[in-house]
N, C-alpha and C. Protein backbone atom coordinates (compact mmCIF):
# COMPACT_ATOMS: atom_id res chain seq x y z
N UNK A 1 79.40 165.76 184.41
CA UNK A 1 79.22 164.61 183.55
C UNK A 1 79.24 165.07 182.09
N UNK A 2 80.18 164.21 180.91
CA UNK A 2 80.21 164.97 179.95
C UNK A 2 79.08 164.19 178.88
N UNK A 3 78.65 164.65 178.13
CA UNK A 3 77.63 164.12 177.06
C UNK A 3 78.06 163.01 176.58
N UNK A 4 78.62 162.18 176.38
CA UNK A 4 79.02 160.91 175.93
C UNK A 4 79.06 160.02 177.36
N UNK A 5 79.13 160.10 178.94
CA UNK A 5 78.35 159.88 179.42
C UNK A 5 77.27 159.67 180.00
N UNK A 6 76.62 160.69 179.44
CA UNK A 6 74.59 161.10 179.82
C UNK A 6 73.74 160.20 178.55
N UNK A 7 74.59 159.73 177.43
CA UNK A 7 74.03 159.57 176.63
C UNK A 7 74.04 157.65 176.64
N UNK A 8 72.49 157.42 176.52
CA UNK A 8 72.13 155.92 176.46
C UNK A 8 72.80 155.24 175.65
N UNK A 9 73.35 153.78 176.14
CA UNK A 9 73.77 153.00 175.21
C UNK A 9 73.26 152.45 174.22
N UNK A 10 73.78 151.91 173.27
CA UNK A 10 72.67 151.66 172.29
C UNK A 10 72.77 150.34 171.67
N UNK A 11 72.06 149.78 171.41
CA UNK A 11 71.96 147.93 171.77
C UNK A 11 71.70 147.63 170.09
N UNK A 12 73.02 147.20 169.59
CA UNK A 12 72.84 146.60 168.01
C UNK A 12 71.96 145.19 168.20
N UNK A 13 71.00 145.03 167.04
CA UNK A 13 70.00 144.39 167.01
C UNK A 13 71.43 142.79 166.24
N UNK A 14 70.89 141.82 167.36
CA UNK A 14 71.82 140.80 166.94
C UNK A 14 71.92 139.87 165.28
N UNK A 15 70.58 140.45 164.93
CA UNK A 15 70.79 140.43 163.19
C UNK A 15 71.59 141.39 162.42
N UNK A 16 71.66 142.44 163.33
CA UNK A 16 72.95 143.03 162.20
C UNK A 16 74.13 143.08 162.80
N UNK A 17 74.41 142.76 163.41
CA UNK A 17 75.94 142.30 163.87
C UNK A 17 76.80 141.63 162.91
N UNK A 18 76.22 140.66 162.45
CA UNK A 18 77.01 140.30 160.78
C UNK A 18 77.20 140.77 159.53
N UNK A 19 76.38 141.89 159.29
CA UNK A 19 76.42 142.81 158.52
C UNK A 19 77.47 144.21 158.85
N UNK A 20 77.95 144.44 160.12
CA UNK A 20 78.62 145.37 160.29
C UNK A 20 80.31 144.80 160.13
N UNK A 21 81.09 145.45 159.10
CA UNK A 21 82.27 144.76 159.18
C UNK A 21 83.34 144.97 159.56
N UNK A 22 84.26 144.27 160.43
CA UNK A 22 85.24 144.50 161.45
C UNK A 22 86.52 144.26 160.96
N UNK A 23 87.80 144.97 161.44
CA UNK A 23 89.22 144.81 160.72
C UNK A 23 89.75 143.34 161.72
N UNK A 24 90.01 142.67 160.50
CA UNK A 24 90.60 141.04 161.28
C UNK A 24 91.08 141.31 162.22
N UNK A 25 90.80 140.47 163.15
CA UNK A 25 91.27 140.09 164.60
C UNK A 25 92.80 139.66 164.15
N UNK A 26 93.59 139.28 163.03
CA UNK A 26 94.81 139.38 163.37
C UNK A 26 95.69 140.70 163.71
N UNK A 27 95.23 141.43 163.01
CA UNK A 27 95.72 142.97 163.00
C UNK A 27 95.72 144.19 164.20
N UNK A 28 94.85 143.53 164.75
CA UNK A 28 94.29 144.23 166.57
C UNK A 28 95.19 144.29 167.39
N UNK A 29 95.41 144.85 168.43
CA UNK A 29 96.17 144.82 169.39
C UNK A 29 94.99 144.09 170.11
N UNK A 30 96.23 143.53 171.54
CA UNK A 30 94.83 142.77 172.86
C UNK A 30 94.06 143.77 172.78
N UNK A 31 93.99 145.06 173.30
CA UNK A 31 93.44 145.65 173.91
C UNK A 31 92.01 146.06 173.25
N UNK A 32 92.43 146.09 171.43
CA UNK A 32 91.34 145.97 171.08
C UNK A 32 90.59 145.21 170.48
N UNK A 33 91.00 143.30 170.82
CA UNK A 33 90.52 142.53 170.39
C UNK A 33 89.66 141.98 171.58
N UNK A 34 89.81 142.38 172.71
CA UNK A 34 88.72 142.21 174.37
C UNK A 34 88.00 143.52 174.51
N UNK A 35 88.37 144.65 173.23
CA UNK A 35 87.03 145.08 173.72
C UNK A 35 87.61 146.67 174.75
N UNK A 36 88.49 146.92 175.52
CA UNK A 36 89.01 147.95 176.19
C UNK A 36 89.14 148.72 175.65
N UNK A 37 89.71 149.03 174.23
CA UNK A 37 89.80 149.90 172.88
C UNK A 37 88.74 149.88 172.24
N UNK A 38 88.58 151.04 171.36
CA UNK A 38 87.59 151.00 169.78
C UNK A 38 88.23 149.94 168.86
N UNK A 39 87.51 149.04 168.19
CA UNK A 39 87.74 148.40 167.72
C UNK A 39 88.92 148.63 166.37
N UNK A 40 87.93 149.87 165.71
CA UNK A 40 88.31 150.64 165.03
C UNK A 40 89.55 151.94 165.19
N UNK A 41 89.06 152.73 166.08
CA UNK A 41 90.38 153.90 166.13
C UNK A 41 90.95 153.43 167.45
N UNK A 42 91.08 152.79 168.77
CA UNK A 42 91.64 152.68 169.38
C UNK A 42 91.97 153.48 170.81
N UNK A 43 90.40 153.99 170.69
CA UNK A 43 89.98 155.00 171.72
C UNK A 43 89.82 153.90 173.05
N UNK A 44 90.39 154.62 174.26
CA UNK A 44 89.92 154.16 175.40
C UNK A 44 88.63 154.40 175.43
N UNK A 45 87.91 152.85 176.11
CA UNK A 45 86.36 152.28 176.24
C UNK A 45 86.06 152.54 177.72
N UNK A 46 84.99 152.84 178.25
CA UNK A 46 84.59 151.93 179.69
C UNK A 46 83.17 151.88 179.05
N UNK A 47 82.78 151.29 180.39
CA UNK A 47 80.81 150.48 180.06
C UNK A 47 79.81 151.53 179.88
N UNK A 48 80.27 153.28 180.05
CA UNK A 48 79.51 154.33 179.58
C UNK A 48 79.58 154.46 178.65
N UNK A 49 80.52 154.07 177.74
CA UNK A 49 81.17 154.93 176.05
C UNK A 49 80.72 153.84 174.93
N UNK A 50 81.51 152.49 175.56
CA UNK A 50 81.34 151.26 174.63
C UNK A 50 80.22 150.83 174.16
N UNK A 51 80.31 150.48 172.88
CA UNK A 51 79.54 149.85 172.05
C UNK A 51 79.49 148.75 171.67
N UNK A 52 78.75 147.63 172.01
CA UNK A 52 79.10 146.00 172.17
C UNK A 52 78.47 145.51 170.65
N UNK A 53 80.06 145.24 170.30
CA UNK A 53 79.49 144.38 168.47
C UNK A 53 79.43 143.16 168.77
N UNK A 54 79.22 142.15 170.07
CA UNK A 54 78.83 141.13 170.00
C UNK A 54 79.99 140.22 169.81
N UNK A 55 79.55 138.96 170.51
CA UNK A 55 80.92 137.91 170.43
C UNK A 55 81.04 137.75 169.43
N UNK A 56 82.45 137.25 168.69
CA UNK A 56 82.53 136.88 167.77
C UNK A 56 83.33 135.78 167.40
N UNK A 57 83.15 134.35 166.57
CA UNK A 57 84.21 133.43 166.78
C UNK A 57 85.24 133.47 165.77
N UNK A 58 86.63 133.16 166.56
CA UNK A 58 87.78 133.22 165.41
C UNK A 58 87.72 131.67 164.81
N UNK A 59 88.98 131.64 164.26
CA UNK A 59 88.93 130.73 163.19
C UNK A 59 89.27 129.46 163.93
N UNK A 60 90.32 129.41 164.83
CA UNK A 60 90.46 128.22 165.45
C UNK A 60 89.32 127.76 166.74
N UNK A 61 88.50 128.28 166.36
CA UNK A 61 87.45 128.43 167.36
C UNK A 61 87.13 129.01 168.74
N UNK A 62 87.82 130.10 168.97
CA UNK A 62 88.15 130.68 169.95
C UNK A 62 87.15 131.82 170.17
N UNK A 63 87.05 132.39 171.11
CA UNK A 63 86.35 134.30 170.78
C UNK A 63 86.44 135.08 171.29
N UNK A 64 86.14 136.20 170.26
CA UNK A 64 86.60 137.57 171.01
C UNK A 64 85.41 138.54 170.95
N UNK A 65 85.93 139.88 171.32
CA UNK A 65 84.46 141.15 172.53
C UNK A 65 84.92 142.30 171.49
N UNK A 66 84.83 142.67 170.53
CA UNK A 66 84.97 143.28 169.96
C UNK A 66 83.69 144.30 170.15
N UNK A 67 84.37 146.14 170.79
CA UNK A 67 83.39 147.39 171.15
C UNK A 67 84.07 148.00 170.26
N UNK A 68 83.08 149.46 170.10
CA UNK A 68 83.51 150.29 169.86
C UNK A 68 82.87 151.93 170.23
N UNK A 69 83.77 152.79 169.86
CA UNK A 69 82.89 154.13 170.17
C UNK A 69 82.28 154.42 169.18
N UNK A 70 81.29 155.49 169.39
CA UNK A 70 80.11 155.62 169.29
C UNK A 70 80.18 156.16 167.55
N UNK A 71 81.46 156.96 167.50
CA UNK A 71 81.36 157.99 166.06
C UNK A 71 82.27 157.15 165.07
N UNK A 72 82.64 155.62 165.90
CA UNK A 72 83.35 154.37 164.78
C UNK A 72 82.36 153.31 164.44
N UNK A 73 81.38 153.10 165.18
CA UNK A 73 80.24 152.03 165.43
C UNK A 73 79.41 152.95 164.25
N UNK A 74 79.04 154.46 164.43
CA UNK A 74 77.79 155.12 163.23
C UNK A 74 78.47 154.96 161.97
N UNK A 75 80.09 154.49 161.92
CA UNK A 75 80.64 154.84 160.57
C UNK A 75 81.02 153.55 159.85
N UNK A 76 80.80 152.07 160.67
CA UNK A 76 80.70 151.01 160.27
C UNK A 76 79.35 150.76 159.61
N UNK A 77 78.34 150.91 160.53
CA UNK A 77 77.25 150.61 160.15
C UNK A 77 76.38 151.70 158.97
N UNK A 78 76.48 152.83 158.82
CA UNK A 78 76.33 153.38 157.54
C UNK A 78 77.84 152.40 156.50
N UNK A 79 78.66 151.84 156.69
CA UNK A 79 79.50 151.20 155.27
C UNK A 79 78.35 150.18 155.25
N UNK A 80 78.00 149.22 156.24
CA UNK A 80 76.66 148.05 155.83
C UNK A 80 75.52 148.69 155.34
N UNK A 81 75.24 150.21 155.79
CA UNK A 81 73.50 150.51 155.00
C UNK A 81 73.97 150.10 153.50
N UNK A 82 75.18 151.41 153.40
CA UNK A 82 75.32 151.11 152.04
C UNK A 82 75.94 150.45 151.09
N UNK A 83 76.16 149.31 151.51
CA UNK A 83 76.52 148.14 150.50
C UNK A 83 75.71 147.00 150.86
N UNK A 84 74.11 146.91 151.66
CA UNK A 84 73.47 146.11 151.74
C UNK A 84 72.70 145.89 150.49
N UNK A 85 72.23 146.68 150.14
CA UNK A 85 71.32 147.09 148.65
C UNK A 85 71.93 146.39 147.53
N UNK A 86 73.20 146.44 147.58
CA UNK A 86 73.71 145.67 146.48
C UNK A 86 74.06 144.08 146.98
N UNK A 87 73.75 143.33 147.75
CA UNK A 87 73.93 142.15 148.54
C UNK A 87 72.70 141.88 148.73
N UNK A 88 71.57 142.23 148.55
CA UNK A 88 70.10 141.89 148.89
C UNK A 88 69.03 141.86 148.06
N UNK A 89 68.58 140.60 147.91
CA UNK A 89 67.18 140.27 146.80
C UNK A 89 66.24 141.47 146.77
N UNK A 90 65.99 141.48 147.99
CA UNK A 90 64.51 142.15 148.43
C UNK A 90 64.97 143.95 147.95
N UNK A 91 66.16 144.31 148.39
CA UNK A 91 66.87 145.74 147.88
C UNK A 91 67.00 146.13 146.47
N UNK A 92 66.91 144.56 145.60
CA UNK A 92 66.94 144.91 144.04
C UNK A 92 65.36 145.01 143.75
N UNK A 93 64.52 144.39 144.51
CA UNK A 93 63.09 144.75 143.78
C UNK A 93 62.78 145.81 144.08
N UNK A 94 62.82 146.27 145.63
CA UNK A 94 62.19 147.52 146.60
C UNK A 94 62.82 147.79 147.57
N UNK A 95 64.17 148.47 147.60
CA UNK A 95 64.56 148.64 149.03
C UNK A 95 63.38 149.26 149.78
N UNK A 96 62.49 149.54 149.66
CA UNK A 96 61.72 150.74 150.62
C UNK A 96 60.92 149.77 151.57
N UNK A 97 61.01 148.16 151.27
CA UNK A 97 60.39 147.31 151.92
C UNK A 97 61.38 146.73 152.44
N UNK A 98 62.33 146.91 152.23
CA UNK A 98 63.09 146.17 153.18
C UNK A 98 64.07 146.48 154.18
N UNK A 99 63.62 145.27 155.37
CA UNK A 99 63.06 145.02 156.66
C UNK A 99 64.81 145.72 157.26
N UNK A 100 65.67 145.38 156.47
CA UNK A 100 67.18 145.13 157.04
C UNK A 100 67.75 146.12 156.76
N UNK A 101 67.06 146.74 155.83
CA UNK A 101 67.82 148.38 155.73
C UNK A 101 67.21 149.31 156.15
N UNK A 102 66.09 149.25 156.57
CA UNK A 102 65.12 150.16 157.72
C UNK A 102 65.74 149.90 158.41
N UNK A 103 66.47 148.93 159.28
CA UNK A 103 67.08 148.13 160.60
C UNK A 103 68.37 149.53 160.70
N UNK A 104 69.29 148.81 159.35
CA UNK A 104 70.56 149.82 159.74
C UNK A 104 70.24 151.27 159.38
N UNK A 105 69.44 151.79 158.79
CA UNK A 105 69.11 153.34 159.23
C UNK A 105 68.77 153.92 160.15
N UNK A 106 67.74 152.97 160.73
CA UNK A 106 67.56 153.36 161.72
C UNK A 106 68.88 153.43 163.20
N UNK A 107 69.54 152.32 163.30
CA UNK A 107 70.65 152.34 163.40
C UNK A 107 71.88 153.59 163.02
N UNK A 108 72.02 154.04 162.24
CA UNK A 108 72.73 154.92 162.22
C UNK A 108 72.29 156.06 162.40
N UNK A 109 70.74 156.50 162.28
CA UNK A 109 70.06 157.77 163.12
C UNK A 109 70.37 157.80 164.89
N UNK A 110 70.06 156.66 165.24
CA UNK A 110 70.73 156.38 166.61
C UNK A 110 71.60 157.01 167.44
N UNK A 111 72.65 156.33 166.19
CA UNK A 111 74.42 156.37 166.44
C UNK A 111 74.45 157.40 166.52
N UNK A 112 73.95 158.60 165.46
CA UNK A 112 74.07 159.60 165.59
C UNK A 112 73.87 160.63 166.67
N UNK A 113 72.93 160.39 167.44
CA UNK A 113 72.70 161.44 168.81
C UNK A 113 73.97 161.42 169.79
């Protein structure tokens, strides 16, 4: 068994799912707009590897399963740590209190193992 199968999945907290940002669903192939691919690089997925960013609705109201692996998912969500601070009230008085960037650090310490 290789280490990217031994290793626990890891469950994005459904408040930051909108904060992590994804390349338009026009630009995707199927494969990686259901989710079988990395969203991002286009790595073959199964239910040991994948990383579930949560449904998401398109424009004509439709939706798609957008996953990804593990070392594209830590490199999305460090781009949201750091451009939350500049998008957030609470980050211009005190980031050190706030609730949503403890969230994605912690999050990307995660990703990281």
């Amino acid at each position: 068994m290789t280490t990217a199968e031994t290793r626990a999945l890891v469950d994005i907290p459904a408040e930051l799912l909108p904060l992590i940002p994804l390349p338009p669903l026009e630009v995707l192939s199927d494969a990686r707009a259901r989710g079988a691919e990395c969203v991002w690089g286009g790595e073959p997925l199964s239910t040991a590897t994948a990383i579930d960013l949560g449904e998401r609705e398109e424009t004509d109201g439709g939706h798609w399963f957008p996953r990804a692996c593990r070392p594209c998912a830590r490199r999305a969500v460090l781009v949201a740590r750091n451009e939350h601070p500049g998008l957030c009230e609470q980050c211009a008085d005190d980031s050190i209190i706030c609730k949503t960037l403890r969230s994605l650090r912690a999050l990307a310490l995660e990703l990281r193992r």
